[in-house]
Structures are given as C-alpha cells and as structure tokens.
Protein backbone atom coordinates (compact mmCIF):
# COMPACT_ATOMS: atom_id res chain seq x y z
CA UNK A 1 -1.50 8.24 -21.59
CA UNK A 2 0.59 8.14 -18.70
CA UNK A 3 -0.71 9.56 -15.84
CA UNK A 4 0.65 11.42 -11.85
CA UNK A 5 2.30 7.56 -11.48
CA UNK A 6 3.93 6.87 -14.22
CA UNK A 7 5.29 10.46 -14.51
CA UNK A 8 6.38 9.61 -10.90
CA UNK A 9 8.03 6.71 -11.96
CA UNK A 10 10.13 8.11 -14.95
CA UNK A 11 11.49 10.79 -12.88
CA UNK A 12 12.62 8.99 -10.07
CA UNK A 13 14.56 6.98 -12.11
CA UNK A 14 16.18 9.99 -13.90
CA UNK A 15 17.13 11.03 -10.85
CA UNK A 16 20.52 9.36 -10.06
CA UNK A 17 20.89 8.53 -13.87
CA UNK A 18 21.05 12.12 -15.31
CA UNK A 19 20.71 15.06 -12.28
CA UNK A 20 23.98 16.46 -11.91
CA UNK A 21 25.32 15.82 -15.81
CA UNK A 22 26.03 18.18 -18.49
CA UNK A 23 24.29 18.45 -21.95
CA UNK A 24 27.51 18.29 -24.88
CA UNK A 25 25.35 17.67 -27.57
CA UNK A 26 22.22 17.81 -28.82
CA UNK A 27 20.12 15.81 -31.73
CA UNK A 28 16.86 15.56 -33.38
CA UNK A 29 14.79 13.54 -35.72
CA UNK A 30 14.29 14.36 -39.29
CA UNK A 31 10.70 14.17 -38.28
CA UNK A 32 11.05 16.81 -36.14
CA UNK A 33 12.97 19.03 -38.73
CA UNK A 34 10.45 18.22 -41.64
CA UNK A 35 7.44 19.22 -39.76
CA UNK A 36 8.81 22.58 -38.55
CA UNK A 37 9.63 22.96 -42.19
CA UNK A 38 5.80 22.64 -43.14
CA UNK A 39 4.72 24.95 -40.62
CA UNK A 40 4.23 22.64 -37.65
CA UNK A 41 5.31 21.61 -34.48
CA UNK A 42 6.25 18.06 -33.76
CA UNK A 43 7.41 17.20 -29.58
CA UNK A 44 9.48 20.21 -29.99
CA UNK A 45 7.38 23.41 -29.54
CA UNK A 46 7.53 26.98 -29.53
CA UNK A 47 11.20 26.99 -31.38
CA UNK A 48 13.06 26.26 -34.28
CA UNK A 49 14.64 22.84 -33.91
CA UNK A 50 18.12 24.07 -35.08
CA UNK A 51 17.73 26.68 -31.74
CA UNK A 52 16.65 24.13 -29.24
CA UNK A 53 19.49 22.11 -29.85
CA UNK A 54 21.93 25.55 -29.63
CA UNK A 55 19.73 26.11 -26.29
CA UNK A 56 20.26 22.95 -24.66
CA UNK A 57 23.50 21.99 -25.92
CA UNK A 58 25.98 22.99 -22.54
CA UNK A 59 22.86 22.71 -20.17
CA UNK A 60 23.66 21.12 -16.64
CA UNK A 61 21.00 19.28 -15.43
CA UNK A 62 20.59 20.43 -11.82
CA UNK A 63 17.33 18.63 -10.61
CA UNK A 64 14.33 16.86 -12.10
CA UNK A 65 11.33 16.82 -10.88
CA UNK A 66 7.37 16.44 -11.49
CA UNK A 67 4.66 18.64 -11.64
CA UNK A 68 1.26 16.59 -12.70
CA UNK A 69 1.58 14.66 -15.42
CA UNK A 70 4.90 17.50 -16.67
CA UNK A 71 8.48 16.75 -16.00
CA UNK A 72 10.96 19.63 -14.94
CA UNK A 73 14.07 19.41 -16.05
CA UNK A 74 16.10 22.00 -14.15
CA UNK A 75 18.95 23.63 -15.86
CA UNK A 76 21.64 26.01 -15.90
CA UNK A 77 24.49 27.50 -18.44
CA UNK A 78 26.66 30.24 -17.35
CA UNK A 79 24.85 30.73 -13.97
CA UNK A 80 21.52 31.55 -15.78
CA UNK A 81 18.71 29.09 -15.08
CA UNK A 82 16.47 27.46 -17.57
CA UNK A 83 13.49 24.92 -17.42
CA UNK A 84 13.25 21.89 -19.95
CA UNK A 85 9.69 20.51 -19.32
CA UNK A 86 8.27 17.25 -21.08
CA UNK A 87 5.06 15.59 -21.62
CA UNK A 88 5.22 12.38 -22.52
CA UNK A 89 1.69 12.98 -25.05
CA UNK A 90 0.61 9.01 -25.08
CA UNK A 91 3.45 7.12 -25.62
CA UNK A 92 7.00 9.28 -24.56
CA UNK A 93 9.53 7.17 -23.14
CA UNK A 94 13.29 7.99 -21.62
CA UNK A 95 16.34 5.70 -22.14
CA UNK A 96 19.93 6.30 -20.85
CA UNK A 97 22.20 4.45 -22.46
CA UNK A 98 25.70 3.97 -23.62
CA UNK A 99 24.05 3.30 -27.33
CA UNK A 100 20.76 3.30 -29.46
CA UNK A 101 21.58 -0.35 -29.72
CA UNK A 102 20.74 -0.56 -25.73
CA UNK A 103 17.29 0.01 -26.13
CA UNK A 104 15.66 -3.14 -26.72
CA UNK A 105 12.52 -2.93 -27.69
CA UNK A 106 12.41 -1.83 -31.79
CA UNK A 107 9.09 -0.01 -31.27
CA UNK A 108 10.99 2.34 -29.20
CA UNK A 109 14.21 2.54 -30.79
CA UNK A 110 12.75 2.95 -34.42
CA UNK A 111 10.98 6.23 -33.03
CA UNK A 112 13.83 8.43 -31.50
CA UNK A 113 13.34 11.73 -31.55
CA UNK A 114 15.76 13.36 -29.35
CA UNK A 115 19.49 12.33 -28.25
CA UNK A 116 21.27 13.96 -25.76
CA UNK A 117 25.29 13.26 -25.48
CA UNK A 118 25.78 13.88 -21.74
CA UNK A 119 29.29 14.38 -20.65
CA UNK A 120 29.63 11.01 -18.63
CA UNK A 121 29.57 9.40 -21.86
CA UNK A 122 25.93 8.16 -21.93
CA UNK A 123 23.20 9.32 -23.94
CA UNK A 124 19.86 10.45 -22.66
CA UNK A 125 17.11 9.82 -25.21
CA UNK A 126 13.71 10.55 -26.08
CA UNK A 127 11.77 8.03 -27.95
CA UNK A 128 7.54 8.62 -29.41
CA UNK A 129 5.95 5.82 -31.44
CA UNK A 130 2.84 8.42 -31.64
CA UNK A 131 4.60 11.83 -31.46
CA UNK A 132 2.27 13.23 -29.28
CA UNK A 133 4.72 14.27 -26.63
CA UNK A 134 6.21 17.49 -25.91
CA UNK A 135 9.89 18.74 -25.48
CA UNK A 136 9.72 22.89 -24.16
CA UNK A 137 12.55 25.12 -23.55
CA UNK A 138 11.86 27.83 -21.32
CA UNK A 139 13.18 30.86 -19.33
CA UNK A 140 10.09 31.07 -16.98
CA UNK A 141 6.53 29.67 -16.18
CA UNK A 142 4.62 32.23 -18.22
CA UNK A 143 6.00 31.38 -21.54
CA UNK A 144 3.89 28.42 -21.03
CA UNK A 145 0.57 29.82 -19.53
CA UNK A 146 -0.73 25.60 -18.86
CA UNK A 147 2.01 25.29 -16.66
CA UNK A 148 0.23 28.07 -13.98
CA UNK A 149 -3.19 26.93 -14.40
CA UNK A 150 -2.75 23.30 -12.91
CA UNK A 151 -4.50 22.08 -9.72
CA UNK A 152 -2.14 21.69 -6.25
CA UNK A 153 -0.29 18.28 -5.88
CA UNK A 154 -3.50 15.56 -4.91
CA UNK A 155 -0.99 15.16 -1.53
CA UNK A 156 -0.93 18.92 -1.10
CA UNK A 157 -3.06 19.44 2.14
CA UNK A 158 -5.20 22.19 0.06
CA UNK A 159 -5.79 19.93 -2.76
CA UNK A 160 -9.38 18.52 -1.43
CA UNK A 161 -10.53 21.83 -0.43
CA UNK A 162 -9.28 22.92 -3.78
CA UNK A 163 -11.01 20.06 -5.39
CA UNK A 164 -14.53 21.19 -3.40
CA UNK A 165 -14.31 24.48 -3.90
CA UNK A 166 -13.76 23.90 -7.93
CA UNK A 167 -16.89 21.94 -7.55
CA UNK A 168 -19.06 24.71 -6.30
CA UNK A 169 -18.22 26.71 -10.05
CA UNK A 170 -20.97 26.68 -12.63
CA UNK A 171 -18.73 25.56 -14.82
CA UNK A 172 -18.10 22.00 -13.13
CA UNK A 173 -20.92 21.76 -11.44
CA UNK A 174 -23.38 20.18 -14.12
CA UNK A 175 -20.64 18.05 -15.96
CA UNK A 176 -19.90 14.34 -15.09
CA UNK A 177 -17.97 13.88 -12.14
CA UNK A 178 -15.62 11.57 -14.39
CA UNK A 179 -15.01 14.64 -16.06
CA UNK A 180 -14.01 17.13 -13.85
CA UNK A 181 -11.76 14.79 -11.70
CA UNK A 182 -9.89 14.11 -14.98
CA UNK A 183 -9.56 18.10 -15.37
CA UNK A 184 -6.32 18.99 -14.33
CA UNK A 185 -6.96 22.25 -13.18
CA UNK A 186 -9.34 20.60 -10.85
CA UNK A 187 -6.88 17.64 -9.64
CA UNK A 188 -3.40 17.03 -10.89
CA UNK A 189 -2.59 14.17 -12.35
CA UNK A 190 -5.41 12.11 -12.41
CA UNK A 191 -6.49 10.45 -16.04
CA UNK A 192 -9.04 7.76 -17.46
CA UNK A 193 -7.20 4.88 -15.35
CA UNK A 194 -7.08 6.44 -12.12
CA UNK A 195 -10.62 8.15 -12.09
CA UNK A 196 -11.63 4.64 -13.12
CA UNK A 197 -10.54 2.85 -10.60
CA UNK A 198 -12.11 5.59 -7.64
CA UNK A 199 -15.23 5.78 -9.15
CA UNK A 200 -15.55 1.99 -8.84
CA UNK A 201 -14.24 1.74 -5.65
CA UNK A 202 -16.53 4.25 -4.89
CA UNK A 203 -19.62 2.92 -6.20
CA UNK A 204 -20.22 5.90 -8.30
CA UNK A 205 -21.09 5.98 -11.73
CA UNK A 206 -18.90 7.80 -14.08
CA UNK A 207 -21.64 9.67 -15.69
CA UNK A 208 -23.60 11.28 -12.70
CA UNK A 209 -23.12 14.87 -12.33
CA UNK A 210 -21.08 16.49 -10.06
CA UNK A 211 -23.81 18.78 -7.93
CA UNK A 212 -25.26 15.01 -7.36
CA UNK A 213 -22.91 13.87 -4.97
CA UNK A 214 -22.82 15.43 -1.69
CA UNK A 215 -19.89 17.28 0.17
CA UNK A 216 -18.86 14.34 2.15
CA UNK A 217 -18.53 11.39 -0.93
CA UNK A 218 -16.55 14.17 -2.84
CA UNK A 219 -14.42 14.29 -0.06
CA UNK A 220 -14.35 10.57 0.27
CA UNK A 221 -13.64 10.13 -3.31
CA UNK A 222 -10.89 12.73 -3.65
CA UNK A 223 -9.25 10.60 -0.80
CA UNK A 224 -9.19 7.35 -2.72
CA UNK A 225 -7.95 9.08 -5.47
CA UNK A 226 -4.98 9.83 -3.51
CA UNK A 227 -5.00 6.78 -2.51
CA UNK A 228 -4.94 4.80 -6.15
CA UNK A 229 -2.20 7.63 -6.87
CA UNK A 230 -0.20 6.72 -4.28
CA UNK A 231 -0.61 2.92 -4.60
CA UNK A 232 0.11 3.21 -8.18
CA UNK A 233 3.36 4.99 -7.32
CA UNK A 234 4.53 2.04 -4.99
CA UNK A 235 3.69 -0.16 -7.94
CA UNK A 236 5.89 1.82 -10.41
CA UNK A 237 2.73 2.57 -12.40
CA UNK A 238 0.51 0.76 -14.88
CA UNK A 239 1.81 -0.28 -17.99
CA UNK A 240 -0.62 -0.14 -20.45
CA UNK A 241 0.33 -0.82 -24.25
CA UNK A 242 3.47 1.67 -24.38
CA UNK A 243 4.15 2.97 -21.30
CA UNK A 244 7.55 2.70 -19.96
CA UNK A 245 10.03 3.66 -16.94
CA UNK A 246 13.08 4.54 -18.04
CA UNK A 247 14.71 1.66 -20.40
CA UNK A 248 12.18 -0.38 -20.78
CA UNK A 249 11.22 -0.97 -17.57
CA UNK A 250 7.36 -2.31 -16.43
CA UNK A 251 5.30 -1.20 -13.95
CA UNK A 252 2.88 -3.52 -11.90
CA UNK A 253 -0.33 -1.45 -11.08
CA UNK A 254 -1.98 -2.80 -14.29
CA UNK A 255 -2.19 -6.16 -12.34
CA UNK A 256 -3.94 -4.44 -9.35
CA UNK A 257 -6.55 -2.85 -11.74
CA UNK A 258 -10.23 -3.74 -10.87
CA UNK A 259 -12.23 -1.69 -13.64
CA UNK A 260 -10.62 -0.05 -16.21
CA UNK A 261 -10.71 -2.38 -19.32
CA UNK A 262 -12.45 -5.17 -17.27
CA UNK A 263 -15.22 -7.23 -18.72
CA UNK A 264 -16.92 -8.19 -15.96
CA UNK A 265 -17.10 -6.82 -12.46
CA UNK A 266 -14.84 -8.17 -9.90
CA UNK A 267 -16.93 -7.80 -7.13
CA UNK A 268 -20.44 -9.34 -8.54
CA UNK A 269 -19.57 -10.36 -11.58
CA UNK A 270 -21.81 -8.22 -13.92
CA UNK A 271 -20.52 -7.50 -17.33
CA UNK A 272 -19.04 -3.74 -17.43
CA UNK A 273 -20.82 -1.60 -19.94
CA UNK A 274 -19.03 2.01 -21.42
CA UNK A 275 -19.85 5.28 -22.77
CA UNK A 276 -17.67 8.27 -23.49
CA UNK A 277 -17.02 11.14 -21.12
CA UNK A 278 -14.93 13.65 -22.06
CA UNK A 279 -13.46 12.01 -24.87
CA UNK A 280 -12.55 9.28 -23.13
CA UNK A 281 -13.75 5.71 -22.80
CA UNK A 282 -15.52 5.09 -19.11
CA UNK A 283 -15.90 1.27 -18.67
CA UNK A 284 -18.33 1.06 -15.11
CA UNK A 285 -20.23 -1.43 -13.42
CA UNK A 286 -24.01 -1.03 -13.99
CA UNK A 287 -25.00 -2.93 -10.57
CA UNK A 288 -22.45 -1.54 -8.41
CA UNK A 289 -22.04 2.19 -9.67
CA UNK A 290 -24.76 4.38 -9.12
C-alpha cells in the first residue's frame, strides 16, 4: 500500500499536469456501475455513480495536495468549492494522457476505472488492478469523519509531542509499538515499510510494547521516522509490486531498503524472522532488534 512518500510523489507530479484545468467530462467503469447496482460500493463511495460523474463533470481543479496517505483534490464550479479526495487502497495509480493507449503497462490499462476529459485535451485517469482505492466527493470534512481524526503532518513541529502524548493513552500503551506507529491517528502516513525500516534502524523489535520503551527512544524513533519519510520522498518512493507515480513512473527507495522483505540482516548477517502485527507482516532482525 502506498504510503506518506508515494502519496507525496503522485501529487507532486499532478501538480503542473492537472492544477489549474477544468473537468468536461466524466467516466466510469462498468465495475463500478455493477457493484453499486448490487448494493455496494466499489472506489466510488458514498454516491450513486451516475451523480458523481454529474458532480464532477465542470469541476476546476484549483490545487492538489496531500494529507497522509489522502489526496485533495481542490475544486470549484460556479464559485462554490468542493473537495475530491482519493486513496489509492493498495494498488491506485494516476495517468495523464492524450489516450488509454499511452499507458503502457496492460496491468494498469486493463483496470481503468475512472476517466476524466480535461479541457486541455488530455485525460486524467484512474486505474486499480485490486479496487481497493477510493474516489470521494465532498462539500466539507465532516461528511467524511476519517478525514478529522488523522495525526498532524510527521514534519509538523507538534507531531512528536503528539506522537508521546498518544503514547501515554491506555489504549496504545500495551500494544506493539509497530502497531501504534502504523496508526494513523497516532502518526500520519507511516505504513508496514516505513515503520520497518525505523524499527531496524532503531534496534527495536517490532513486537515490544509501547510502555517498554522510554520517553527519549520514542522520541528518537519518531525522528527517524521522519527521517525514512523524508528520504523516501527525495527518492520518489518505493516501488513495491504496483506502485506507481503518475504514468508509470518508478520510484528508487525500494533500493535503499535495509529490512522490509530482507532475508538476512544487512548489518550482521542473521536471517530475518516475521510475525504479524496488526495485520501486517513484520520481518525483524532477531540479533539486532530487541
């Protein structure tokens, strides 16, 4: 799942591509249809397919931007703002392009789910081989209640003392600190790759519990996850199986990656064991994570 980077990464590139453009028309998968029609909600939720695309069709796209792992699309119709947000589930990806044709990859063009005819001739398009993704229409923040609940930015100058004091709660403090650093109502953007990676460079095991790590190594760790974040960004993110920038496009991070999906340890060469924590698969080093 594509994590703070990657997010990063997409929307950055829509940037110049898209801000600034008008939505003329608006398109959808029969997937998307057919599943509303049984009673279910496929990438586009909370509304009827046929009244997204009346919603979005003679949008402007004013400014895009990223909250956690969420992008913002900012728009406006008839001086009346709207927000478009996306989550890009596991494997959402964004093409513009002058045609379907353009995207070359068939994984990715055999799974389009949303087209968008922008005025400037180009089409902006949604693609998700595993549909887990989410398209949202909305007037305000509180039609989506998720969207309040999320932790600062990790480069917010609050976010560590937001990250203690989160901590401190009952609720955190006897769960894993893998766990609760992958919450994101305890830090933004940070998934199984990133916590990964900090918790080795750390030297602490996935598994330990959070009230077992003093003040100062939660504040030390919280700063190399900002860190990882941040170098991750400068990478353009880790592609892992079906992540993406916009068309097509790679990041490098995986290639800096010391832990997550390693077999052995980098630093002494001790093979990596795993368990799951929170749902998720935690590959550590036994002799160097404690």
């Amino acid at each position: 799942m594509p994590e703070l980077p990657e997010v990063e990464g997409v929307v950055r590139a829509l940037v110049p591509s898209v801000e600034g453009k008008t939505i003329m028309k608006v398109e959808l998968s029969e997937t998307i249809y057919t599943s509303f029609g049984l009673g279910k909600q496929c990438i586009v939720k909370n509304m009827a397919p046929n009244l997204f695309v009346e919603a979005m069709q003679g949008m402007e796209i004013k400014k895009i931007t990223r909250r956690s792992k969420y992008i913002y699309f900012h728009l406006e119709k008839n001086k009346e703002r709207f927000l478009f947000v996306n989550h890009l589930g596991m494997t959402g990806a964004w093409f513009v392009v002058q045609s379907l044709d353009d995207i070359t990859e068939e994984k990715f063009r055999k799974h389009v789910h949303a087209i968008f005819s922008l005025q400037s001739g180009e089409l902006l398009v949604y693609s998700d081989i595993r549909r887990f993704g989410e398209l949202r229409f909305i007037k305000k923040m509180e039609e989506h209640p998720p969207l309040l609940l999320m932790a600062p930015e990790p480069f917010e100058s609050r976010a560590c003392d937001f990250f203690l004091e989160k901590c401190e709660l009952p609720k955190y403090q006897h769960k894993p600190i893998k766990e609760v650093i992958m919450d994101g109502q305890v830090i933004s953007g940070c998934g199984n790759i990133y916590a990964t990676e900090a918790l080795f460079r750390m030297g602490i095991h996935p598994a330990r519990k959070t009230n077992r790590i003093s003040k100062k190594r939660k504040i030390e760790l919280f700063e190399a996850i900002r860190t990882i974040l941040q170098e991750s960004i400068e990478m353009g993110g880790s592609t892992i199986s079906d992540y993406r920038n916009i068309n097509g496009e790679a990041g490098g991070m995986q290639n800096r990656l010391k832990m997550y999906g390693k077999k052995t340890c980098p630093e002494c060469d001790t093979a990596t064991k795993s368990l799951i924590i929170g749902g998720r698969t935690s590959v550590y080093c036994p002799k160097c994570q404690h």
